[in-house]
C-alpha atoms as a PDB file:
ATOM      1  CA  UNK A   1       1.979  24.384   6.669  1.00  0.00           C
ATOM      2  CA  UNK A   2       0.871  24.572   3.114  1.00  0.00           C
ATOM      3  CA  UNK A   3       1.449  27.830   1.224  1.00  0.00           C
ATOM      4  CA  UNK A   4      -2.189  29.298   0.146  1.00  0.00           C
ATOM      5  CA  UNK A   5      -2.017  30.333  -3.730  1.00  0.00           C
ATOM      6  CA  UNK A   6      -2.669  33.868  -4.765  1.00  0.00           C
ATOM      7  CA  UNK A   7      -6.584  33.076  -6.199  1.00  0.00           C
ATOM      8  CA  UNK A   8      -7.458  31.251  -2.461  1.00  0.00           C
ATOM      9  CA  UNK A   9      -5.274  34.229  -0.181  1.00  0.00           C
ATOM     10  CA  UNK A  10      -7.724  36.180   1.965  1.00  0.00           C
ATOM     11  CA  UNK A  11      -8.654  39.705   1.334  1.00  0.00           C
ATOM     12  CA  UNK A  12      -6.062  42.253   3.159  1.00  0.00           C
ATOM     13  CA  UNK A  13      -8.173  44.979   5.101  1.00  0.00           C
ATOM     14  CA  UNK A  14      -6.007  48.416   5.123  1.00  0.00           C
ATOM     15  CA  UNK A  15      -7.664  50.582   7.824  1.00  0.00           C
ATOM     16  CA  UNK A  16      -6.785  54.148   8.332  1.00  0.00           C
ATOM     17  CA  UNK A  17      -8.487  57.474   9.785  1.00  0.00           C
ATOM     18  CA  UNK A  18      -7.131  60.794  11.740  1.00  0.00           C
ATOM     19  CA  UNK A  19      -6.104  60.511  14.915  1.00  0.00           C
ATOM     20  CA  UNK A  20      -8.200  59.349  17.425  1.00  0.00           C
ATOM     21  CA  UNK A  21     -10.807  57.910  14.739  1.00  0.00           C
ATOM     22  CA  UNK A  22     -10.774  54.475  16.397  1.00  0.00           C
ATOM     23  CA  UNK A  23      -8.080  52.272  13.692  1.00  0.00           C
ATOM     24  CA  UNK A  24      -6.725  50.496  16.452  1.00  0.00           C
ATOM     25  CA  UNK A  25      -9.503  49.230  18.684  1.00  0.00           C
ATOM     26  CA  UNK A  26     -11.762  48.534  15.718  1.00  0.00           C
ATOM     27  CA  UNK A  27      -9.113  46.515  14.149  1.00  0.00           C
ATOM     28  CA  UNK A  28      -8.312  44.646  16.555  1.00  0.00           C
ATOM     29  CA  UNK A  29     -12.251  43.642  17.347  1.00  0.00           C
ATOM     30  CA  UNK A  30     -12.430  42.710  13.664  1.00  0.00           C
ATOM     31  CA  UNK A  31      -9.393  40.488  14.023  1.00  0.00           C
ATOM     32  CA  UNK A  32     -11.168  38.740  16.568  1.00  0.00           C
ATOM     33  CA  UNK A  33     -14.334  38.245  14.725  1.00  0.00           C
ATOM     34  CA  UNK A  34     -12.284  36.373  11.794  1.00  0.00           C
ATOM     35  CA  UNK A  35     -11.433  32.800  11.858  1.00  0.00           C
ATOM     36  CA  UNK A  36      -7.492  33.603  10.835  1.00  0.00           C
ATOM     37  CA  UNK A  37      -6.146  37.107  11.305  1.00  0.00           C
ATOM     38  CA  UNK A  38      -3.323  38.685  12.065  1.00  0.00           C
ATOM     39  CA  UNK A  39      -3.529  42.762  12.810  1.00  0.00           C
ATOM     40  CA  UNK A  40      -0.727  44.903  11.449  1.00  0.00           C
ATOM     41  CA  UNK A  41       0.000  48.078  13.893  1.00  0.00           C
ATOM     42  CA  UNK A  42       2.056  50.885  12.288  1.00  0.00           C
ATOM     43  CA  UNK A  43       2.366  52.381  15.403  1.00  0.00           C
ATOM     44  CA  UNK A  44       3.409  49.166  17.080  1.00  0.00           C
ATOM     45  CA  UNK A  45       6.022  48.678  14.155  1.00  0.00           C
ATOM     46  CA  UNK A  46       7.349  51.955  14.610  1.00  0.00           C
ATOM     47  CA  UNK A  47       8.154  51.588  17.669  1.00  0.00           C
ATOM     48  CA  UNK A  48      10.244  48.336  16.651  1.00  0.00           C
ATOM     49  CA  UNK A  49      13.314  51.634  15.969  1.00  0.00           C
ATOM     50  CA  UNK A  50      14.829  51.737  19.328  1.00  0.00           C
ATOM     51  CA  UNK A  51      17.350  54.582  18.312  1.00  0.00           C
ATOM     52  CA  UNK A  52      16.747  57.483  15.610  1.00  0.00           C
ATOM     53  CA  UNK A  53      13.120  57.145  15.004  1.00  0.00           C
ATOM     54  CA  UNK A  54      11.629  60.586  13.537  1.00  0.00           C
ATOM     55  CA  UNK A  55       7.657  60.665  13.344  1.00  0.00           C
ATOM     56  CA  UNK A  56       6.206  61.213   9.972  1.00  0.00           C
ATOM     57  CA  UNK A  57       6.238  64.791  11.095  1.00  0.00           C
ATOM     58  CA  UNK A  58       9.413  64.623  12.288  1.00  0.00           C
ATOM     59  CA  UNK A  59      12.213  66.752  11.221  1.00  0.00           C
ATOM     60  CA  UNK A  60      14.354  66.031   9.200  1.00  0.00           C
ATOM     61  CA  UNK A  61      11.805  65.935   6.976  1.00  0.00           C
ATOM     62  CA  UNK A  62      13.460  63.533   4.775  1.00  0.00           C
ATOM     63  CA  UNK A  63      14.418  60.940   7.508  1.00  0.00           C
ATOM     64  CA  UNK A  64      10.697  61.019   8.181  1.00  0.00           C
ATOM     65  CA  UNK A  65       9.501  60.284   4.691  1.00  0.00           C
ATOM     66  CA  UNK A  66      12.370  57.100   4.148  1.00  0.00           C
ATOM     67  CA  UNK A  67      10.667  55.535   7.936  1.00  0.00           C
ATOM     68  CA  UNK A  68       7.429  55.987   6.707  1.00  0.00           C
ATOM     69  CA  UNK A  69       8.459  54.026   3.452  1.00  0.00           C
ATOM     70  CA  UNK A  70      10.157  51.680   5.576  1.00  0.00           C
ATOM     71  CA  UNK A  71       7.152  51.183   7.865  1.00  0.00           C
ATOM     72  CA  UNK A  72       4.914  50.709   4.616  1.00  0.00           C
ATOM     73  CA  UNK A  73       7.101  48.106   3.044  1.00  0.00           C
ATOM     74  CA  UNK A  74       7.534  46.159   6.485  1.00  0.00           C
ATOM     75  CA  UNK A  75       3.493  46.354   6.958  1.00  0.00           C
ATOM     76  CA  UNK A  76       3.056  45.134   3.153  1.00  0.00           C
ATOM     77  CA  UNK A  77       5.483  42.452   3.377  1.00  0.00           C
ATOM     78  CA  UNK A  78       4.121  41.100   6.840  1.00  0.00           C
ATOM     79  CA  UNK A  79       0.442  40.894   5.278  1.00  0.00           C
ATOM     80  CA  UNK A  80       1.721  39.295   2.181  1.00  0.00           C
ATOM     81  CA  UNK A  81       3.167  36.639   4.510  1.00  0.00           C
ATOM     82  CA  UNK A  82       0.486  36.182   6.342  1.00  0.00           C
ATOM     83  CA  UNK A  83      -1.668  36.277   3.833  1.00  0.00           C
ATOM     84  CA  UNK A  84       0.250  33.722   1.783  1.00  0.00           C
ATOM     85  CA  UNK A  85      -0.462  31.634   4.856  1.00  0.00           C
ATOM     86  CA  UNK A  86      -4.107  31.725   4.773  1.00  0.00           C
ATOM     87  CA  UNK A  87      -4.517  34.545   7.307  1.00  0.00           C
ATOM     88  CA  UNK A  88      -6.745  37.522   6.585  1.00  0.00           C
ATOM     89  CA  UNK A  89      -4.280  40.629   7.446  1.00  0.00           C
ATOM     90  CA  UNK A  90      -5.562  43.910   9.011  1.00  0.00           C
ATOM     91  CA  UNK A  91      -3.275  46.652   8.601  1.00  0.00           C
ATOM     92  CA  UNK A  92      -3.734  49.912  10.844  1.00  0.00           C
ATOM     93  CA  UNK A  93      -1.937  52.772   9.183  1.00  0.00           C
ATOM     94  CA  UNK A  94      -2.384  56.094   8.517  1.00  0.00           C
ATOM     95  CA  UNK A  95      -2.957  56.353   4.722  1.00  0.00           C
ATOM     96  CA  UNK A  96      -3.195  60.378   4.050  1.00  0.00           C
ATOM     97  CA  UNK A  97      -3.000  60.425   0.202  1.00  0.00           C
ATOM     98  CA  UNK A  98      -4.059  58.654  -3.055  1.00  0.00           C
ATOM     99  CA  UNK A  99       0.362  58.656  -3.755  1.00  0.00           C
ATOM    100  CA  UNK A 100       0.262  56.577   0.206  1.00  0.00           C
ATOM    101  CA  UNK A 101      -2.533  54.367  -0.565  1.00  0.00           C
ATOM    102  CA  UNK A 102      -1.195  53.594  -4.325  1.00  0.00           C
ATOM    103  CA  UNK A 103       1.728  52.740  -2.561  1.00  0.00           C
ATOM    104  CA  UNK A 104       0.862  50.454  -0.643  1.00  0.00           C
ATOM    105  CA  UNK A 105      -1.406  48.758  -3.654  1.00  0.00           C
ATOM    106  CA  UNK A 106       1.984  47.870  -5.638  1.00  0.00           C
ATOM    107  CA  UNK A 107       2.881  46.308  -2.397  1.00  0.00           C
ATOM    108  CA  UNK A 108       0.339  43.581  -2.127  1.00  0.00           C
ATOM    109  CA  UNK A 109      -0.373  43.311  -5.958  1.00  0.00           C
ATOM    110  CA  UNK A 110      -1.836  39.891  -5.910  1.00  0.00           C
ATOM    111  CA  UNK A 111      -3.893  40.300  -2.953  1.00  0.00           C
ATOM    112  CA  UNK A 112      -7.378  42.039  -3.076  1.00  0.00           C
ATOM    113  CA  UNK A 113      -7.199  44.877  -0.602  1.00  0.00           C
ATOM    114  CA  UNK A 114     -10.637  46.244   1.045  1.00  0.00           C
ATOM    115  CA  UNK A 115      -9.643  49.894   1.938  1.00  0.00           C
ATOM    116  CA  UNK A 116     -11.804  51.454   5.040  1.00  0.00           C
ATOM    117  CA  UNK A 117     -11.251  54.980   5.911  1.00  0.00           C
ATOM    118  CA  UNK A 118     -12.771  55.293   9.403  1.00  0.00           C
ATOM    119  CA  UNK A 119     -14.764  58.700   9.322  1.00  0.00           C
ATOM    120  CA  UNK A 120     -16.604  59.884  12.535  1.00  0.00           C
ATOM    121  CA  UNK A 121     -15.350  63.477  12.158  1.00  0.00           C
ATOM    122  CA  UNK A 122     -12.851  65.836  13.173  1.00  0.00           C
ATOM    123  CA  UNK A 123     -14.821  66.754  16.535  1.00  0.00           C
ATOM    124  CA  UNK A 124     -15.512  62.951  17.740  1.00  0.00           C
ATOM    125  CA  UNK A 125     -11.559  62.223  16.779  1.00  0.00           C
ATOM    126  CA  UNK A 126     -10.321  64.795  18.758  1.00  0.00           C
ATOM    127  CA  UNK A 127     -12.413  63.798  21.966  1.00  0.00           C
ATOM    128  CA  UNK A 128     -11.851  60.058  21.694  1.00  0.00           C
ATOM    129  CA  UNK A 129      -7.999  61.314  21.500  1.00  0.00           C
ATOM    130  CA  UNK A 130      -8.363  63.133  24.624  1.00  0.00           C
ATOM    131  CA  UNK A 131     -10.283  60.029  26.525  1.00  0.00           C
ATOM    132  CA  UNK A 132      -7.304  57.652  25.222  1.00  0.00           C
ATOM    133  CA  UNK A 133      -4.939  56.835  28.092  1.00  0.00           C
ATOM    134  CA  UNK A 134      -1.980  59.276  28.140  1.00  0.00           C
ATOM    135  CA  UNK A 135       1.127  57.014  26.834  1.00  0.00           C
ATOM    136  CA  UNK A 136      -1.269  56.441  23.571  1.00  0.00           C
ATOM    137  CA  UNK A 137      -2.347  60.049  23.003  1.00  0.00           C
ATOM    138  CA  UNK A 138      -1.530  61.675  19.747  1.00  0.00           C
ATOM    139  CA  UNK A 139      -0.474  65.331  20.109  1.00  0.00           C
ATOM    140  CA  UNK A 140      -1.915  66.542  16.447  1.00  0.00           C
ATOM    141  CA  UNK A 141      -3.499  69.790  15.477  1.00  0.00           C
ATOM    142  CA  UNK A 142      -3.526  69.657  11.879  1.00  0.00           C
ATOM    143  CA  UNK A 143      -7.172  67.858  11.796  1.00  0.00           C
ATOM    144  CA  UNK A 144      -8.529  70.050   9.414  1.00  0.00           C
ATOM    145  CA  UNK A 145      -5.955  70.348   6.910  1.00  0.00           C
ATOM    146  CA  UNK A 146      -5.756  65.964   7.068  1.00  0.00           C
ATOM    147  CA  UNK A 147      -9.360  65.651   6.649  1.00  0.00           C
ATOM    148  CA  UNK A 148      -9.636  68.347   3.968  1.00  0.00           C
ATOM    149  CA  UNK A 149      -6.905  66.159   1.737  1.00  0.00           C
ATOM    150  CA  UNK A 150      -7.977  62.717   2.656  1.00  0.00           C
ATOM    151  CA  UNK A 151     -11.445  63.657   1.343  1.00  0.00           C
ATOM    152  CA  UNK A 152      -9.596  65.414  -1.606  1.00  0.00           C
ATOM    153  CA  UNK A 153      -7.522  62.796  -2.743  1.00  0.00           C
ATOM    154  CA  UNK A 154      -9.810  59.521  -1.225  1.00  0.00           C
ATOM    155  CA  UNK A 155     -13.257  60.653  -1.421  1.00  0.00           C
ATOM    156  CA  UNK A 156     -14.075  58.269  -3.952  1.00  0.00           C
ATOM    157  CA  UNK A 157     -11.539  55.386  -2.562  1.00  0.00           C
ATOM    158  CA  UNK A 158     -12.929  52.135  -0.751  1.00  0.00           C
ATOM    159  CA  UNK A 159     -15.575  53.040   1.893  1.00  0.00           C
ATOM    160  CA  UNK A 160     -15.733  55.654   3.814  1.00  0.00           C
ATOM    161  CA  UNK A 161     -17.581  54.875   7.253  1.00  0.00           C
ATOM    162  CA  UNK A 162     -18.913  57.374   9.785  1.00  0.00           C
ATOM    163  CA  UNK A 163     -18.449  55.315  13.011  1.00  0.00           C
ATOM    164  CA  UNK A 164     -19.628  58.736  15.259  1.00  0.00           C
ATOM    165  CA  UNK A 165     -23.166  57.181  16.263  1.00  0.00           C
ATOM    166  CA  UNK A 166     -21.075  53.531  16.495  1.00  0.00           C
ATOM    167  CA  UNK A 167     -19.398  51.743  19.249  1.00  0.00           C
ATOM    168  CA  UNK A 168     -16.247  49.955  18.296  1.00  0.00           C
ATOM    169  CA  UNK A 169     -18.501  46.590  18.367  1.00  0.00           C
ATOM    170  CA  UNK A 170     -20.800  47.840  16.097  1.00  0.00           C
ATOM    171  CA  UNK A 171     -18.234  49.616  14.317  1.00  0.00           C
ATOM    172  CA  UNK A 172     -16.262  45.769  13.790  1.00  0.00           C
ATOM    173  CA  UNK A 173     -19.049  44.048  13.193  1.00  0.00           C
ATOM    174  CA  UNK A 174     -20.529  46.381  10.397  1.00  0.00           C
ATOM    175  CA  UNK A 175     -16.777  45.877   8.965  1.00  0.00           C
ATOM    176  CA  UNK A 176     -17.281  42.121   9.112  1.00  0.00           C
ATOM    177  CA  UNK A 177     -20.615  42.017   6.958  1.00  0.00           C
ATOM    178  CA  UNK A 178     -20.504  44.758   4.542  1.00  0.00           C
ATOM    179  CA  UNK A 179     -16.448  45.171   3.969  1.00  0.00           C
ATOM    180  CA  UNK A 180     -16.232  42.632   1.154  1.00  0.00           C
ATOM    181  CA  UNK A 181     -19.125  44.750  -0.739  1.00  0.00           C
ATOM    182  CA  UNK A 182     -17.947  48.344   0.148  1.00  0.00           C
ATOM    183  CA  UNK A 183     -14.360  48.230   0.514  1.00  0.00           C
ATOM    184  CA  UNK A 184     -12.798  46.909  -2.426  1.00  0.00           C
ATOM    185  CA  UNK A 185      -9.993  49.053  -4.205  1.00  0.00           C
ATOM    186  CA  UNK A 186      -8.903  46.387  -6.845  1.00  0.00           C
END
């Protein structure tokens, strides 16, 4: 298979939102609407640690921060494969802070990355947590404290979309059309 040069590699989509916002199921519609994707799970990759994971919560607190990293770098370095291929890669992470999302920028320096926070409020994110089935449920009470520094530190980042009047179709297929105009981040 021919190796796609840096000018031709597909834009890399990095999707993130609280818990319960909808990164998952809308990336994986939006995968399915592109001619060559690949979707990049950080909770599926996480998972890949069969013994001594600690959640990005997790305690200790500095175990926590090196998986994180590690999950980041593994994400990165999957999309710049894939990428590199001539797939468009959709990562699904949880990108708190302009330090995270800068991050994760000197990861995939040639690529241009189209960075989607998906917004439909604290309210809708808790419900659609509570509606998930119960093995994918995220136990989080922090919402307001994670919202109040995303918007801090990302407010003026990529595009922020309130998906709260959207179904996940709609929600993809909005992504689809108007990403390439109102994500961009470099």
């Amino acid at each position: 298979m021919p190796v796609v040069t840096a000018a031709e590699a597909p834009s890399c989509l990095l999707v993130t939102g609280m818990p319960g916002a909808g990164k998952s199921t809308v990336t994986r519609l939006v995968a399915e609407r592109l001619p060559r994707s690949a979707r990049l799970d950080g909770d599926e990759f996480n998972r890949m640690i069969v013994s001594g994971f600690v959640w990005a919560l997790g305690e200790p607190a500095d175990e926590a921060a090196r998986q994180v990293e590690l999950l980041h770098r593994n994400l990165c370095a999957l999309a710049n494969n894939f990428a590199d291929a001539g797939f468009t890669p959709l990562i699904d992470a949880m990108v708190p802070s302009r330090e995270k999302l800068d991050f994760f920028l000197g990861l995939l320096p040639a690529r241009r990355v189209l960075f989607i926070v998906l917004a439909p409020g604290i309210e809708v994110c808790r419900y659609r947590n509570t509606i998930r089935d119960p093995r994918e449920r995220f136990d989080f009470d922090g919402y307001e404290d994670l919202d109040a520094a995303m918007k801090r530190e990302l407010g003026d980042v990529g595009w922020w979309f309130d998906t709260a009047s959207l179904t996940p179709e709609e929600t993809a297929d909005r992504i689809v059309r108007d990403a390439h105009r109102r994500a961009p981040v470099n």
